[in-house]
N, C-alpha and C. Protein backbone atom coordinates (compact mmCIF):
# COMPACT_ATOMS: atom_id res chain seq x y z
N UNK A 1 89.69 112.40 117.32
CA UNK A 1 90.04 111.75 116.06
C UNK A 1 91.11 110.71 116.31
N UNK A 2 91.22 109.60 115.63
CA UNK A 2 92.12 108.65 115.89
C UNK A 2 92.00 107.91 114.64
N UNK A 3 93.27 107.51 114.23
CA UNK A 3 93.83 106.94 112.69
C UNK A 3 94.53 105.59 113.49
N UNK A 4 94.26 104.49 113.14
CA UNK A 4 94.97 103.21 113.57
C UNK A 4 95.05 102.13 112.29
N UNK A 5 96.32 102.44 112.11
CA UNK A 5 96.74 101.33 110.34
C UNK A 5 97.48 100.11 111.11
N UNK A 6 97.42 99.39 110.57
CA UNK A 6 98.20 98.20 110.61
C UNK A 6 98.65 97.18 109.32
N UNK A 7 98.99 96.27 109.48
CA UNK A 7 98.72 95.32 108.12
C UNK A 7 100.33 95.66 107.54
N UNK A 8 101.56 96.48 108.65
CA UNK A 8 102.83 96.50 108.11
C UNK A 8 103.59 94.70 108.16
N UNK A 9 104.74 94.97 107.59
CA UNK A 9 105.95 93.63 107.79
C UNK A 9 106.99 93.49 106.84
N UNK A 10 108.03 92.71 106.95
CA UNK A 10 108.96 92.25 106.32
C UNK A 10 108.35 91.44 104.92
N UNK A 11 108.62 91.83 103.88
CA UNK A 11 108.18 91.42 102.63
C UNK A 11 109.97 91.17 101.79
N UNK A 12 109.51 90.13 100.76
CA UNK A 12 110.49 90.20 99.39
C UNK A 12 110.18 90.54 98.50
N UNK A 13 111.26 91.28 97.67
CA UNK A 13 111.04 92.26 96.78
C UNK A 13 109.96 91.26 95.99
N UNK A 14 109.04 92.21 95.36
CA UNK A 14 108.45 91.68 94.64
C UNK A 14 106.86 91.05 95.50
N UNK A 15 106.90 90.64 96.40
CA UNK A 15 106.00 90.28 97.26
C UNK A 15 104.84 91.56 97.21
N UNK A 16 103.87 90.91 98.29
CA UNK A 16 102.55 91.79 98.33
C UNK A 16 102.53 92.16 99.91
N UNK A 17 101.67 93.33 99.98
CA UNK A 17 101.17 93.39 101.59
C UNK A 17 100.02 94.69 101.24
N UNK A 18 98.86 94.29 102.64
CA UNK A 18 98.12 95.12 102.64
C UNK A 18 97.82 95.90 103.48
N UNK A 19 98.06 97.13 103.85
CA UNK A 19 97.54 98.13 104.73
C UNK A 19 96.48 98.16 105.43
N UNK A 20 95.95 98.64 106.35
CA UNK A 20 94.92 98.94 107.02
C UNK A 20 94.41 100.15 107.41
N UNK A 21 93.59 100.73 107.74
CA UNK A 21 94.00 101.94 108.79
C UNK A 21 92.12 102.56 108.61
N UNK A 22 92.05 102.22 110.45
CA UNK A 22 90.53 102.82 110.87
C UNK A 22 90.55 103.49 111.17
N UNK A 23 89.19 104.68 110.95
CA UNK A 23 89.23 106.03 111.15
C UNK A 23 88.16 106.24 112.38
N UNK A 24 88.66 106.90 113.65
CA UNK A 24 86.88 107.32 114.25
C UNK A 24 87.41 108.38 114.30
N UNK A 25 86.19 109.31 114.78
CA UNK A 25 86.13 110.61 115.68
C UNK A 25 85.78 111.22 114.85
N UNK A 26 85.71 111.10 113.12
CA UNK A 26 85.29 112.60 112.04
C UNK A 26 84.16 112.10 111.17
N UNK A 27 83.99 112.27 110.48
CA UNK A 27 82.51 112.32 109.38
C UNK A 27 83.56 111.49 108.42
N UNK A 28 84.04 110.40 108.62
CA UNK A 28 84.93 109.24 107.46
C UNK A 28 84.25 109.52 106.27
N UNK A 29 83.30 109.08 106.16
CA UNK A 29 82.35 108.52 105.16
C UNK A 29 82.29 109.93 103.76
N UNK A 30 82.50 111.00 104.96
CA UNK A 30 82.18 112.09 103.99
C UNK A 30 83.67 112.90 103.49
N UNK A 31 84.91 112.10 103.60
CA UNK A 31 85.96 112.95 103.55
C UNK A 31 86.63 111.97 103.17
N UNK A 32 87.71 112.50 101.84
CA UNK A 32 89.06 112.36 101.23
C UNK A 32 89.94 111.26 102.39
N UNK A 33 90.62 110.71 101.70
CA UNK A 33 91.78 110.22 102.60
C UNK A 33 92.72 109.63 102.39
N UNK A 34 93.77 109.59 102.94
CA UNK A 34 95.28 109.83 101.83
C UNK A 34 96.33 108.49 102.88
N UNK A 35 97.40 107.93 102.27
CA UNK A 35 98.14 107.26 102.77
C UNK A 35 99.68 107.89 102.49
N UNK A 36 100.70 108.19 103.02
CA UNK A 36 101.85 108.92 103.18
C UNK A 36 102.56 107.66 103.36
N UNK A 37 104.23 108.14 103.22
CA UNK A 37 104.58 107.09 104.21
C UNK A 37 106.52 107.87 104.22
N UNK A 38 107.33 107.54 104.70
CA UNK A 38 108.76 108.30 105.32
C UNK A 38 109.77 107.27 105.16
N UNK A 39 110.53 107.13 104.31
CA UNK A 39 111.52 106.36 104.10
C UNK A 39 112.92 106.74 105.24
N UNK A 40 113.07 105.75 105.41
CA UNK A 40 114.90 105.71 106.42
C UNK A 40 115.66 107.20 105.58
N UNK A 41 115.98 108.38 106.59
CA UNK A 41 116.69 109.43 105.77
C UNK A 41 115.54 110.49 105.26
N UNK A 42 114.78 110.20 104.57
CA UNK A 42 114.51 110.78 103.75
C UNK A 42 112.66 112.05 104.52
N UNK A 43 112.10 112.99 103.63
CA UNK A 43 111.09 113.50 104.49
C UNK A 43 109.70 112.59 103.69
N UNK A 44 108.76 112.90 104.41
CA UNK A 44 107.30 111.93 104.57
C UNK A 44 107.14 112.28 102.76
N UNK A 45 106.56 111.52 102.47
CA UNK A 45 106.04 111.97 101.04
C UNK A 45 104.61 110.93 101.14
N UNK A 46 103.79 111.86 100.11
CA UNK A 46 102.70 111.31 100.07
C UNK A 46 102.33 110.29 99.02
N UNK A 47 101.77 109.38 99.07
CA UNK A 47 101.25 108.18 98.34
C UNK A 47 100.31 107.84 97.35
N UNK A 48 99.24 108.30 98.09
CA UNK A 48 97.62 108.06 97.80
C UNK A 48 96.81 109.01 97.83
N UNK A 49 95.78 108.89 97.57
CA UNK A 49 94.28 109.96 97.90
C UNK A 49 93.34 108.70 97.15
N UNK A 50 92.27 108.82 98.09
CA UNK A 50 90.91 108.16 97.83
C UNK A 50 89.85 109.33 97.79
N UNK A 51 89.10 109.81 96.76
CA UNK A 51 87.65 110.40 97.00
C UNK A 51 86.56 109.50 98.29
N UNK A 52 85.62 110.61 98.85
CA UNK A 52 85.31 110.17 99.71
C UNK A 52 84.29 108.71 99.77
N UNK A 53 83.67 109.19 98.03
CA UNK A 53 82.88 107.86 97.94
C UNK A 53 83.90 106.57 96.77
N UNK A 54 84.90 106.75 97.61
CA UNK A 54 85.89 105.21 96.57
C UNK A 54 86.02 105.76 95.11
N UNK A 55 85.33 106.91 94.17
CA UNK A 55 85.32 106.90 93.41
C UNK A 55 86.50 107.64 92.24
N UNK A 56 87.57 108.32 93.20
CA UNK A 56 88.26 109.21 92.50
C UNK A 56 89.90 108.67 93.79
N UNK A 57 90.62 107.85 92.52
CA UNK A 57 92.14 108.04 93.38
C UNK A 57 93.17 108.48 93.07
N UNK A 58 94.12 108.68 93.26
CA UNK A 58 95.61 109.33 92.76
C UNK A 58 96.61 108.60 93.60
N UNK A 59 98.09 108.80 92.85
CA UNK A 59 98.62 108.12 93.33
C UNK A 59 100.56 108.72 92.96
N UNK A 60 100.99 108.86 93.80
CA UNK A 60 102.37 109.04 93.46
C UNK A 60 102.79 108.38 91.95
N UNK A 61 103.85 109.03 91.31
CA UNK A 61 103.82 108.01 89.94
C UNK A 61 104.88 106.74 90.27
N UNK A 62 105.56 107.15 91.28
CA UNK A 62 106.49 105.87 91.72
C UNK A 62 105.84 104.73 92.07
N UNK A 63 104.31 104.58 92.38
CA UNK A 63 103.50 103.55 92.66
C UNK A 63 102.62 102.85 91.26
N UNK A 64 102.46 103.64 91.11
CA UNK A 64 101.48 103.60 89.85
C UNK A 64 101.45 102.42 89.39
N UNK A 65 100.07 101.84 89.23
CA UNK A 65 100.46 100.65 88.59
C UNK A 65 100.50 98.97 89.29
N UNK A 66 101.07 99.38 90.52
CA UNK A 66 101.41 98.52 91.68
C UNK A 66 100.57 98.78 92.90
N UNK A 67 100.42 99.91 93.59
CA UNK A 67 99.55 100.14 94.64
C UNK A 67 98.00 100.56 94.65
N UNK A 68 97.05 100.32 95.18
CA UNK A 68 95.64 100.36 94.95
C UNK A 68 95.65 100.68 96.30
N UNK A 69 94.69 101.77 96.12
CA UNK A 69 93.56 102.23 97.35
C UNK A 69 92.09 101.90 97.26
N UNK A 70 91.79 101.65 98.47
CA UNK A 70 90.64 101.32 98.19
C UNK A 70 89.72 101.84 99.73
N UNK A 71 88.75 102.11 99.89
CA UNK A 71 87.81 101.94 101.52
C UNK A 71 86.88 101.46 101.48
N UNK A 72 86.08 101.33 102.50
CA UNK A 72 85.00 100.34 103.06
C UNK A 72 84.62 101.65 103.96
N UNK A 73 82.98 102.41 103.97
CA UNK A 73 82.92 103.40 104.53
C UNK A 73 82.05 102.93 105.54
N UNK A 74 81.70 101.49 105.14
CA UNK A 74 80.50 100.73 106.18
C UNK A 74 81.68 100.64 107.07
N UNK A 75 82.63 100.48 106.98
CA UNK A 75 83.71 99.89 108.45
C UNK A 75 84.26 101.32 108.68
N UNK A 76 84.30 102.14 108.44
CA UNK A 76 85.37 102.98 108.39
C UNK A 76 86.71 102.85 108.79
N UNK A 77 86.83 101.94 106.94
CA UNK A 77 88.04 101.55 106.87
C UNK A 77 89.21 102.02 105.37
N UNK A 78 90.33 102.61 105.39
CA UNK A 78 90.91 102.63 104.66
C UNK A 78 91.93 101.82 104.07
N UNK A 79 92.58 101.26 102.92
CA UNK A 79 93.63 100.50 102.55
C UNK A 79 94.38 100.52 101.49
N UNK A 80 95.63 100.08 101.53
CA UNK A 80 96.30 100.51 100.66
C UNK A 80 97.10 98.97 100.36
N UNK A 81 96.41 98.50 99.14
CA UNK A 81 97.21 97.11 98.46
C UNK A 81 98.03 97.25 97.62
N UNK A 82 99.43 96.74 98.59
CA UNK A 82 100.78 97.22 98.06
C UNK A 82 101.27 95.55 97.20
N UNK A 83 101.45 95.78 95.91
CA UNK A 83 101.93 94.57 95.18
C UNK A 83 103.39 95.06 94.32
N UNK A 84 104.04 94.20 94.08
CA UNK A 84 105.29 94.32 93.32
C UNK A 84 106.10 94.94 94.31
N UNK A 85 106.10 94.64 95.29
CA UNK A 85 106.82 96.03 96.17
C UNK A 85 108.55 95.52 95.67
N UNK A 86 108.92 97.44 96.16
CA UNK A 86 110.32 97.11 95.92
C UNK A 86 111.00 97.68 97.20
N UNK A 87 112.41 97.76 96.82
CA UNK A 87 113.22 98.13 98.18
C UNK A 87 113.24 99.56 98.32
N UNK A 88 112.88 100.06 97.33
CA UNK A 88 112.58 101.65 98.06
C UNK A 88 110.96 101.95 98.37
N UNK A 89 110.05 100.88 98.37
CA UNK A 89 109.24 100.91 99.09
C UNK A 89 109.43 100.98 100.54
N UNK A 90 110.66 100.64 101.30
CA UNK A 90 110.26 100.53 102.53
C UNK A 90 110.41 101.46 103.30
N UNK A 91 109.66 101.82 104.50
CA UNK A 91 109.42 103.10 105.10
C UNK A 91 108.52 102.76 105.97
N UNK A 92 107.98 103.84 106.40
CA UNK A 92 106.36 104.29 107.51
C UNK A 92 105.99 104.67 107.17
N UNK A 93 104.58 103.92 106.83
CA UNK A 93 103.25 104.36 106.26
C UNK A 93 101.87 104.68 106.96
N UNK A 94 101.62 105.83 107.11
CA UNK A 94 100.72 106.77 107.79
C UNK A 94 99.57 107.12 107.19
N UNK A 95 98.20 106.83 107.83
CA UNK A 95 97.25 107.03 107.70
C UNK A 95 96.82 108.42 107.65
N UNK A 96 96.41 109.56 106.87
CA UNK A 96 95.97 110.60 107.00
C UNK A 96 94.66 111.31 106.56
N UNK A 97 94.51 111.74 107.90
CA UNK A 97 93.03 113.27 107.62
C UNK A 97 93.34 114.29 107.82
N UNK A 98 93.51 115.44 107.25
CA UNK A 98 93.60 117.00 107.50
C UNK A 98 94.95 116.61 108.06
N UNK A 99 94.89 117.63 109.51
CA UNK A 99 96.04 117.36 110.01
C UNK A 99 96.14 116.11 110.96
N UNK A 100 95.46 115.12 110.90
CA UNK A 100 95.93 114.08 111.78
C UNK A 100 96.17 112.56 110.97
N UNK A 101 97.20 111.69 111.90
CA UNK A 101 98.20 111.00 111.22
C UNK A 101 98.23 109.49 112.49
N UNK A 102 97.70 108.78 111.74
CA UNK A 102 98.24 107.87 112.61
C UNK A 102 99.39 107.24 113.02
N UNK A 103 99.60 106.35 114.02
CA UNK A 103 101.12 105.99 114.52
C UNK A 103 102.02 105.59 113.35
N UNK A 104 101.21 105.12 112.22
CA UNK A 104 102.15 104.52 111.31
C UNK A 104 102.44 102.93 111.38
N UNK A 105 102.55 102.21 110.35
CA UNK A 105 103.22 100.95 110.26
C UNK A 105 104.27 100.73 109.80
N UNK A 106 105.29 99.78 110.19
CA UNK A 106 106.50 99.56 109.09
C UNK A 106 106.33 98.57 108.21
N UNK A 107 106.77 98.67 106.48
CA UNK A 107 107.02 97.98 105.80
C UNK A 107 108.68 98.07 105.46
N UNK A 108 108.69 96.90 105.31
CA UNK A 108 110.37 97.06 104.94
C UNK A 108 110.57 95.92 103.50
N UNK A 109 110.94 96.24 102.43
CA UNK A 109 111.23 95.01 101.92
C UNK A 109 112.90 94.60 101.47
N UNK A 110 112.95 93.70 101.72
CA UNK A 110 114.24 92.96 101.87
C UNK A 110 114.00 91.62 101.81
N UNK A 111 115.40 91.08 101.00
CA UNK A 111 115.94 89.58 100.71
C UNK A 111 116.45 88.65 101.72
């Protein structure tokens, strides 16, 4: 199994950025999948959930509103379109299945 996100960076408040994160090694297509992410200090908290067919998402309520999940199961691809971001958006954001987690990207936003 292997989780590889990308699509982190330096943003201003308020700015946009979009996540990435490809899945091999499991049955993608047929399974849930969630975006986390770990602020400076603080422990991992979770973000997102996508149903397996795009059709069912959730979302922390601190996002709400601002962040969209979305996948592409022809690519087996997951994403997470981060808009309005703010400064306690920034952290490491981790791709997740069951128990596996990819390396993570950094977003940071700052002036």
């Amino acid at each position: 199994v292997q989780l590889v996100e990308s699509g982190g960076g330096l943003v201003q408040p308020g700015g946009s950025l979009r996540l990435s994160c490809a899945g091999y090694g499991f049955p993608f297509s047929h399974t849930d999948m969630n975006w986390f992410r770990r602020a400076p200090g603080k422990e991992r908290e979770w973000v997102a959930t996508i149903g397996f067919d795009g059709r069912g998402t959730n979302y922390v309520d601190s996002v709400k509103g601002r962040f969209t999940i979305a996948r592409d199961n022809t690519k087996k691809m997951v994403y997470l379109q981060m808009n309005g971001l703010e400064r306690e958006d920034t952290a490491v954001y981790y791709c997740n299945w069951h128990d596996y987690w990819g390396q993570g990207t950094q977003v940071t936003v700052s002036s």
